[in-house]
Protein backbone atom coordinates (compact mmCIF):
# COMPACT_ATOMS: atom_id res chain seq x y z
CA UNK A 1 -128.32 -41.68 -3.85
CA UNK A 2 -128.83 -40.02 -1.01
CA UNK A 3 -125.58 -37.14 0.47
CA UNK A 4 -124.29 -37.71 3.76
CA UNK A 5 -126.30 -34.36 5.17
CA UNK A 6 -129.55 -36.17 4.00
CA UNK A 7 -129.14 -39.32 5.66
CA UNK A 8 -128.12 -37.36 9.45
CA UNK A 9 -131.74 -35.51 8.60
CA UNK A 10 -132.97 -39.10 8.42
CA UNK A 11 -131.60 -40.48 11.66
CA UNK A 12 -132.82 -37.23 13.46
CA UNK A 13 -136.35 -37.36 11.92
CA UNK A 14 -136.89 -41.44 12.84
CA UNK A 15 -135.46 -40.83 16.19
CA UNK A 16 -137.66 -37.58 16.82
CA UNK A 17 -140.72 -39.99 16.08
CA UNK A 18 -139.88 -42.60 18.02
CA UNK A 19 -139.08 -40.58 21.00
CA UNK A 20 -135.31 -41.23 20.89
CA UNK A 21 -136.00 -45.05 21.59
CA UNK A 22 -134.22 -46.23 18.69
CA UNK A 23 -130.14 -47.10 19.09
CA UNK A 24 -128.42 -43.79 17.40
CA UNK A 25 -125.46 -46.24 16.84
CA UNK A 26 -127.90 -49.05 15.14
CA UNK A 27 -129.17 -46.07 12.80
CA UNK A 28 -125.63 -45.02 11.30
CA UNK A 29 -124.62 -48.41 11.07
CA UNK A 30 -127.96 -49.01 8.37
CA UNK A 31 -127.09 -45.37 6.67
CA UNK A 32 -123.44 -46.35 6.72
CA UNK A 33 -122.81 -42.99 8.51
CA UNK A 34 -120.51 -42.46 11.60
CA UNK A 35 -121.99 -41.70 14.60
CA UNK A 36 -119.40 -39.28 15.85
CA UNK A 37 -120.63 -37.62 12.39
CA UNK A 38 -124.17 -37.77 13.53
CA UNK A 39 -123.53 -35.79 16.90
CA UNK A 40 -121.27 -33.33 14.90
CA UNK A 41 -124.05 -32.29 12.54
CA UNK A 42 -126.62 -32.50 15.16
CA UNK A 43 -124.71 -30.41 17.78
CA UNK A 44 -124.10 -27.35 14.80
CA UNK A 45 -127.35 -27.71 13.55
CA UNK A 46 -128.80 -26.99 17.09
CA UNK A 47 -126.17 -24.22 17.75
CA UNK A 48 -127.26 -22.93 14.51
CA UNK A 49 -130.78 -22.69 15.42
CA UNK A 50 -130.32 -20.87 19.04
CA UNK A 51 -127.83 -18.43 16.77
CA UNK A 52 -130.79 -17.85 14.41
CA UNK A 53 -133.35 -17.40 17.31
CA UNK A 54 -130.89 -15.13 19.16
CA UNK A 55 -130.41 -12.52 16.23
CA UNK A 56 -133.93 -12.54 15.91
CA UNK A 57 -134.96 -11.66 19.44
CA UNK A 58 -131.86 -9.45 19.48
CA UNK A 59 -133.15 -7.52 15.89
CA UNK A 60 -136.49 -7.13 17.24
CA UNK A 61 -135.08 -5.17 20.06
CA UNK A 62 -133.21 -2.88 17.46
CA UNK A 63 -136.47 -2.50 15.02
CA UNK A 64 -138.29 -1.27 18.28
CA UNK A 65 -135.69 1.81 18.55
CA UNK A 66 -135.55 1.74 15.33
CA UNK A 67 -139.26 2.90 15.32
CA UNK A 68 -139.73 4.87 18.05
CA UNK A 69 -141.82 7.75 17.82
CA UNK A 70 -141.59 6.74 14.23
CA UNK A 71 -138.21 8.74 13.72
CA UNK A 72 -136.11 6.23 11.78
CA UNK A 73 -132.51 5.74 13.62
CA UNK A 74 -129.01 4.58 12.37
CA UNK A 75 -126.76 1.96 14.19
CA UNK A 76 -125.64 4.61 16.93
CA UNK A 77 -128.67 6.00 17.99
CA UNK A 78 -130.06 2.34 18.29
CA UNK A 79 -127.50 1.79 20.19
CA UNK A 80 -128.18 4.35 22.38
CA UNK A 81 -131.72 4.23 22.40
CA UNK A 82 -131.31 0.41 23.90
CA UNK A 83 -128.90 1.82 26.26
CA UNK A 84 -131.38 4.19 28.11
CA UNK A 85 -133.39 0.93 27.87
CA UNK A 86 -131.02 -0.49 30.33
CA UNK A 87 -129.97 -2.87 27.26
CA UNK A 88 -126.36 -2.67 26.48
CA UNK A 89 -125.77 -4.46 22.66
CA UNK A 90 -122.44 -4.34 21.07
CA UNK A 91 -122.44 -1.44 18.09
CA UNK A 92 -120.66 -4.23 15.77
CA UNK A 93 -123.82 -6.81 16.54
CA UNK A 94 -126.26 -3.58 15.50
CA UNK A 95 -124.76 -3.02 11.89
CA UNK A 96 -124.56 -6.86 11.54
CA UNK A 97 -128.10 -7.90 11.99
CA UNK A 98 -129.86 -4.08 10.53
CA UNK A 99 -127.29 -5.39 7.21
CA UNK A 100 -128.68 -9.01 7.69
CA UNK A 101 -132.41 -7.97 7.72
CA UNK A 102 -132.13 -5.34 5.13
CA UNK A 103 -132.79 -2.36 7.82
CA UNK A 104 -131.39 1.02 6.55
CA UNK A 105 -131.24 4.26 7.97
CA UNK A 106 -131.64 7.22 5.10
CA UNK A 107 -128.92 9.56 4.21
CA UNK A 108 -129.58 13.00 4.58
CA UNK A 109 -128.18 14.94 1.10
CA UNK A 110 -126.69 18.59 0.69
CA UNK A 111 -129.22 21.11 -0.52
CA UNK A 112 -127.05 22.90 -2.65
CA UNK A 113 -129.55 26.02 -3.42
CA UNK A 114 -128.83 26.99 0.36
CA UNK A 115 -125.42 27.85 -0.72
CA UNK A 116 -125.95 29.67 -3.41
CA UNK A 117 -128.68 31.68 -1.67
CA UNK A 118 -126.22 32.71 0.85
CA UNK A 119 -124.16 34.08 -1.31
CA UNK A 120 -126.33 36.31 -2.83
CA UNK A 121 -126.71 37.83 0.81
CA UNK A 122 -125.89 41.38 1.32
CA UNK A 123 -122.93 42.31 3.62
CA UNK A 124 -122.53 41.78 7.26
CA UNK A 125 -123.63 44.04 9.74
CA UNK A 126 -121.67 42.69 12.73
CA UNK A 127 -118.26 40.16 12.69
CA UNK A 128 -117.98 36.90 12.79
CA UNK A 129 -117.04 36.62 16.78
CA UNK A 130 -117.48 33.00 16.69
CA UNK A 131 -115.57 31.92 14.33
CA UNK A 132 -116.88 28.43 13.96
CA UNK A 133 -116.08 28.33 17.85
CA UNK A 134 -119.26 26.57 18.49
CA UNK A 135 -118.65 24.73 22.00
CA UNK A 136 -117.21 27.15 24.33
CA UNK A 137 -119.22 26.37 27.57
CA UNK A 138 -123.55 26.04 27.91
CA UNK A 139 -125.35 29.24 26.76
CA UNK A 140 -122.63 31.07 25.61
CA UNK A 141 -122.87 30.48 21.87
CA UNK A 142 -126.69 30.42 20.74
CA UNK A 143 -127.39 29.72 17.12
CA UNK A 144 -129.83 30.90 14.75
CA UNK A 145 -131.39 30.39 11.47
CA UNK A 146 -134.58 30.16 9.56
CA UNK A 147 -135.77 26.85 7.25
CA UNK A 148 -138.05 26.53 4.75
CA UNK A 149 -141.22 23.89 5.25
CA UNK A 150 -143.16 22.22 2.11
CA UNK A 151 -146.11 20.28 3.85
CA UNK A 152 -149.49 18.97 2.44
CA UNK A 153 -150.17 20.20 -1.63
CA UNK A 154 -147.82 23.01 -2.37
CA UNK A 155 -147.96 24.61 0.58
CA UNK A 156 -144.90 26.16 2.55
CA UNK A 157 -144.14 27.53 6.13
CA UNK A 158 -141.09 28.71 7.90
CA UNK A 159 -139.37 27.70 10.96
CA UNK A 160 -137.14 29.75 12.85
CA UNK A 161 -134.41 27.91 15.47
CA UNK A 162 -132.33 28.63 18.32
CA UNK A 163 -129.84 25.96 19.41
CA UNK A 164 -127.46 26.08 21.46
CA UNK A 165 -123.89 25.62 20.34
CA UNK A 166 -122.65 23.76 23.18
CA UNK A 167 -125.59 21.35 24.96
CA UNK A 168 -127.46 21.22 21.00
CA UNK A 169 -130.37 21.42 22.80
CA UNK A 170 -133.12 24.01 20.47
CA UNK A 171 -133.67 26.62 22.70
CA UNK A 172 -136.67 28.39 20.85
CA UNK A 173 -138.67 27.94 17.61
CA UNK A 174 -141.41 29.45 16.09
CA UNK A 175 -143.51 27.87 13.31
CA UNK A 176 -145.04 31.00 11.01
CA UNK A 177 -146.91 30.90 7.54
CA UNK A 178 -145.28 34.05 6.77
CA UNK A 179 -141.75 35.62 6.27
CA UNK A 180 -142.79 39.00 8.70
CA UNK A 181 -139.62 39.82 11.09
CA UNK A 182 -142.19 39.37 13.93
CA UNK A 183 -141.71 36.01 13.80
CA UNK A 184 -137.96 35.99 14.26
CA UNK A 185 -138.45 38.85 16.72
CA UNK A 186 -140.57 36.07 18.67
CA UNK A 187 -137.94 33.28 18.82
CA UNK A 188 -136.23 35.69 20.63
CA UNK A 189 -138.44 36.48 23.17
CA UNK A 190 -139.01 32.83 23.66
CA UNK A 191 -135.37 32.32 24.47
CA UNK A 192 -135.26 34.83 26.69
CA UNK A 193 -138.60 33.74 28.40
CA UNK A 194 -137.68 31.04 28.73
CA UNK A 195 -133.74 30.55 29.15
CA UNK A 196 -133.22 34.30 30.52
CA UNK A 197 -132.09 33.18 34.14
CA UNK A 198 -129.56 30.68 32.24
CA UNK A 199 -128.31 33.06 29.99
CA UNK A 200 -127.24 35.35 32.83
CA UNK A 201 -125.42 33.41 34.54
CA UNK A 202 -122.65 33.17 31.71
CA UNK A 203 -120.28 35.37 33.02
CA UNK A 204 -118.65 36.70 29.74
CA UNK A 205 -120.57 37.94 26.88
CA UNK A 206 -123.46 35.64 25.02
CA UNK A 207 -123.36 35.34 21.33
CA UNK A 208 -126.53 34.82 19.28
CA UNK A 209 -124.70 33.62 15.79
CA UNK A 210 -126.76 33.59 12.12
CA UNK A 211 -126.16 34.30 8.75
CA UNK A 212 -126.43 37.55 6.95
CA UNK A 213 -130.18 37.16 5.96
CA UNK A 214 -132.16 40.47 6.06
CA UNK A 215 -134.14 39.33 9.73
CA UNK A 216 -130.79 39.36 11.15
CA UNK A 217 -129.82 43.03 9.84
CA UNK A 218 -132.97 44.62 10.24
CA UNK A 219 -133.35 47.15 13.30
CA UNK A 220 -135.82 45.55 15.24
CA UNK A 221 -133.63 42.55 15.43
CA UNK A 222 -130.62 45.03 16.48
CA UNK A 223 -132.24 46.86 19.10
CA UNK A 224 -133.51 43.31 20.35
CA UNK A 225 -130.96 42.21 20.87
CA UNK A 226 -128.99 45.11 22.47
CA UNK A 227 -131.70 45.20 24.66
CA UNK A 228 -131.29 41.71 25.88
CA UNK A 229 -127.42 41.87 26.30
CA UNK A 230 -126.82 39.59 23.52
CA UNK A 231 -123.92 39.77 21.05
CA UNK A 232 -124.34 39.65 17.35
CA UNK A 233 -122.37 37.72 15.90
CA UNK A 234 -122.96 37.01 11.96
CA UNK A 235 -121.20 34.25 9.51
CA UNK A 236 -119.30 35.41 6.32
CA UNK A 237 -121.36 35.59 3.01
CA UNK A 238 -122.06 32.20 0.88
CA UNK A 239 -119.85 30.22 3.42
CA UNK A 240 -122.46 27.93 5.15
CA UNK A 241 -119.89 26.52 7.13
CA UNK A 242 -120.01 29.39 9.74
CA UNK A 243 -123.36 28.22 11.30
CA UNK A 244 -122.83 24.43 10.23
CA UNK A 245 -124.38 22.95 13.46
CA UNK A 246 -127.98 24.72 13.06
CA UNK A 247 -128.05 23.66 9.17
CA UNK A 248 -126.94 20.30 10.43
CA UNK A 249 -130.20 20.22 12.36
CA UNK A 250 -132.33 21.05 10.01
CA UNK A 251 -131.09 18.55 7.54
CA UNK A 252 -131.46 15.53 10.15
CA UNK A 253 -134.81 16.96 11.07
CA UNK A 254 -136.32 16.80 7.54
CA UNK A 255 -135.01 13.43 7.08
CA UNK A 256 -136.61 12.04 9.93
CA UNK A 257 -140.71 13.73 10.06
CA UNK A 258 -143.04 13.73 7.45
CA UNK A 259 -144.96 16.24 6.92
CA UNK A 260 -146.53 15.61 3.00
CA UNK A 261 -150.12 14.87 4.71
CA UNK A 262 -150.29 18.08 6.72
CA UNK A 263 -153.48 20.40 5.69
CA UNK A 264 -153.18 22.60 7.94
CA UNK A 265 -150.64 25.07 9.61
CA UNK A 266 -151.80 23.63 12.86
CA UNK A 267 -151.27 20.41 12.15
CA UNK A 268 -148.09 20.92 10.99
CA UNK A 269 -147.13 22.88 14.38
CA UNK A 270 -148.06 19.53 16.18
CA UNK A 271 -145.76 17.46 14.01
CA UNK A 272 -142.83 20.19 14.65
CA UNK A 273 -143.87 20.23 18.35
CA UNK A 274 -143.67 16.60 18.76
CA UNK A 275 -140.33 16.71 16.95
CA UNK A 276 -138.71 19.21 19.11
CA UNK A 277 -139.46 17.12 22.35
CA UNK A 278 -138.31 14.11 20.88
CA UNK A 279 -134.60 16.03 19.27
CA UNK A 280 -134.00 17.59 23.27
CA UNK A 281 -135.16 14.95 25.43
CA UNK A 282 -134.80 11.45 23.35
CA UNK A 283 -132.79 11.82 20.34
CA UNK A 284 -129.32 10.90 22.08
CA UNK A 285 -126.15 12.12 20.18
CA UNK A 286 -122.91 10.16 20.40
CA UNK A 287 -121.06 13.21 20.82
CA UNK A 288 -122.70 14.33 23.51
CA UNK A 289 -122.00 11.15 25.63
CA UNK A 290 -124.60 9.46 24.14
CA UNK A 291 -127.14 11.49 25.62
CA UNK A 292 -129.58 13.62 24.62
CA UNK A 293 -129.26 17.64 24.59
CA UNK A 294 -131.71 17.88 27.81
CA UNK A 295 -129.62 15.09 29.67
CA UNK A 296 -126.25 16.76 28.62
CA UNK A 297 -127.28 20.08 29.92
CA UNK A 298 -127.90 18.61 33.14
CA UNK A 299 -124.68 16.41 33.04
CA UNK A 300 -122.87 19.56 32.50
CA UNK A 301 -124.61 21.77 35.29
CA UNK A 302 -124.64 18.82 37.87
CA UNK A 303 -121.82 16.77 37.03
CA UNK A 304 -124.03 13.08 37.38
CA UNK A 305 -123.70 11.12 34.56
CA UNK A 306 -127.15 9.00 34.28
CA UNK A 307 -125.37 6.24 32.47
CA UNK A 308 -122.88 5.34 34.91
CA UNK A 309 -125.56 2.77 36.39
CA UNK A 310 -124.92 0.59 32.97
CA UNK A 311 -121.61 0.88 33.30
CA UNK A 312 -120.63 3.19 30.95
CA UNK A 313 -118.72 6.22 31.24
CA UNK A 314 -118.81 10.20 29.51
């Protein structure tokens, strides 16, 4: 015997056929159905459908930020991605249909050898003037620290970072096959090369902040820096909390390129490149109005917020 739900299928597949010539009434009375019951089922079955369609269009919208320059994204940068789109889509509605489609973002795990490496670090050579005072004002806290990189078949490289504390945005990097304090030595150059003019415009003194490895202590690096008015500032041994925003980095930037099919030390370089321009002008942060490190500089030199045309505020 036939439910209730099969027979309204029925009526709308006969009357589909036929064009909608046939009396809806005439065709309940036969399946002994009610026609307000009909139009019920019809009506939610329809609004069903344009629900359906809607999350799809809307999802396909969130897999393309999703993808974008093939750096996978979580809920909030989606969300801001789309925004810079000019698309504005509720955070709530993002969660809902990545859960409903089975999209996940990866979760970046503690390395807990870092730690332990730190601690076997020999004592400071300057204080800890920052004290986990990261955001003080643009330029005036730059971070530092060097990462390890395992590309292609067993082979490693070494990154070295400046960020600053306040915008996020990296600063300098250099990309070196070798542990030589000339490549450390470089980043700074780089920083001043290329952020000198910014850096002197901070009227009180500029802290370049990074753990107690043995670049940091060595003599060259010293003299560098006194020689490019920069204060040292160090964090305390085995406590990686003191430089937390620069390991945060790192972290989020090896979860999200992929470097395993890298041969050579120049090809890697491009992938790192690629990444860096990405992280400062595209990677938006929801902390930093949801813009990215490049924008927020500018928001917080010029004072125009570049959102405020989508209606949305700092």
């Amino acid at each position: 015997m036939e439910t209730t739900q099969e027979k309204y299928r029925c009526i709308k597949e006969i009357t589909e056929n036929d064009n909608n010539l046939l009396n809806i009434t005439w065709l309940c009375e036969i399946a002994g159905v009610s026609r307000s019951g009909y139009y019920s089922w019809f009506n939610n079955k329809n609004s069903n459908m344009k629900r359906e369609k809607q999350d799809q269009e809307d999802f396909d919208l969130i897999l393309e930020a999703y993808m974008y320059r093939g750096y996978n994204k979580g809920a909030r940068s989606i969300y801001m991605r789309l925004l810079h789109k000019g698309i504005v889509m509720n955070l709530k509605k993002i969660r809902r249909l990545m859960k409903k489609y089975g999209l996940k973002c990866p979760i970046r795990t503690a390395n807990p050898y870092r730690r332990m490496a730190k601690a076997l670090k020999t004592d400071s050579i300057a204080k800890n003037e920052v004290n986990r005072n990261f955001r003080q004002e643009p330029r005036k806290v730059i971070l530092t620290d060097i990462t390890y990189l395992f590309y292609g078949t067993g082979k490693k490289a070494y990154l070295s970072c400046m960020k600053d504390g306040y915008t996020k945005q990296i600063l300098a990097y250099v990309v070196s096959g070798s542990l030589e304090i000339d490549f450390v030595l470089e980043t700074v150059k780089q920083l001043i090369s290329r952020h000198g003019k910014e850096i002197s415009m901070v009227k009180t003194e500029v802290y370049l902040h990074s753990d107690q490895g043995c670049h940091y202590t060595s003599i060259q690096f010293r003299q560098l820096l006194k020689d490019k008015n920069l204060r040292q500032s160090m964090s305390r041994k085995g406590n990686c909390w003191d430089n937390a925003p620069q390991e945060s980095f790192f972290g989020h930037m090896k979860d999200e390129i992929d470097i395993r099919n890298c041969n050579t030390l120049e090809e890697l370089k491009a992938i790192i490149d690629d990444y860096m321009d990405y992280y400062n002008n595209e990677r938006y942060q929801w902390e930093l109005a949801k813009l990215s490190p490049n924008e927020y500089y500018e928001y917080c030199v010029n004072g125009i917020y570049p959102l405020s045309k989508y209606g949305t505020e700092a």
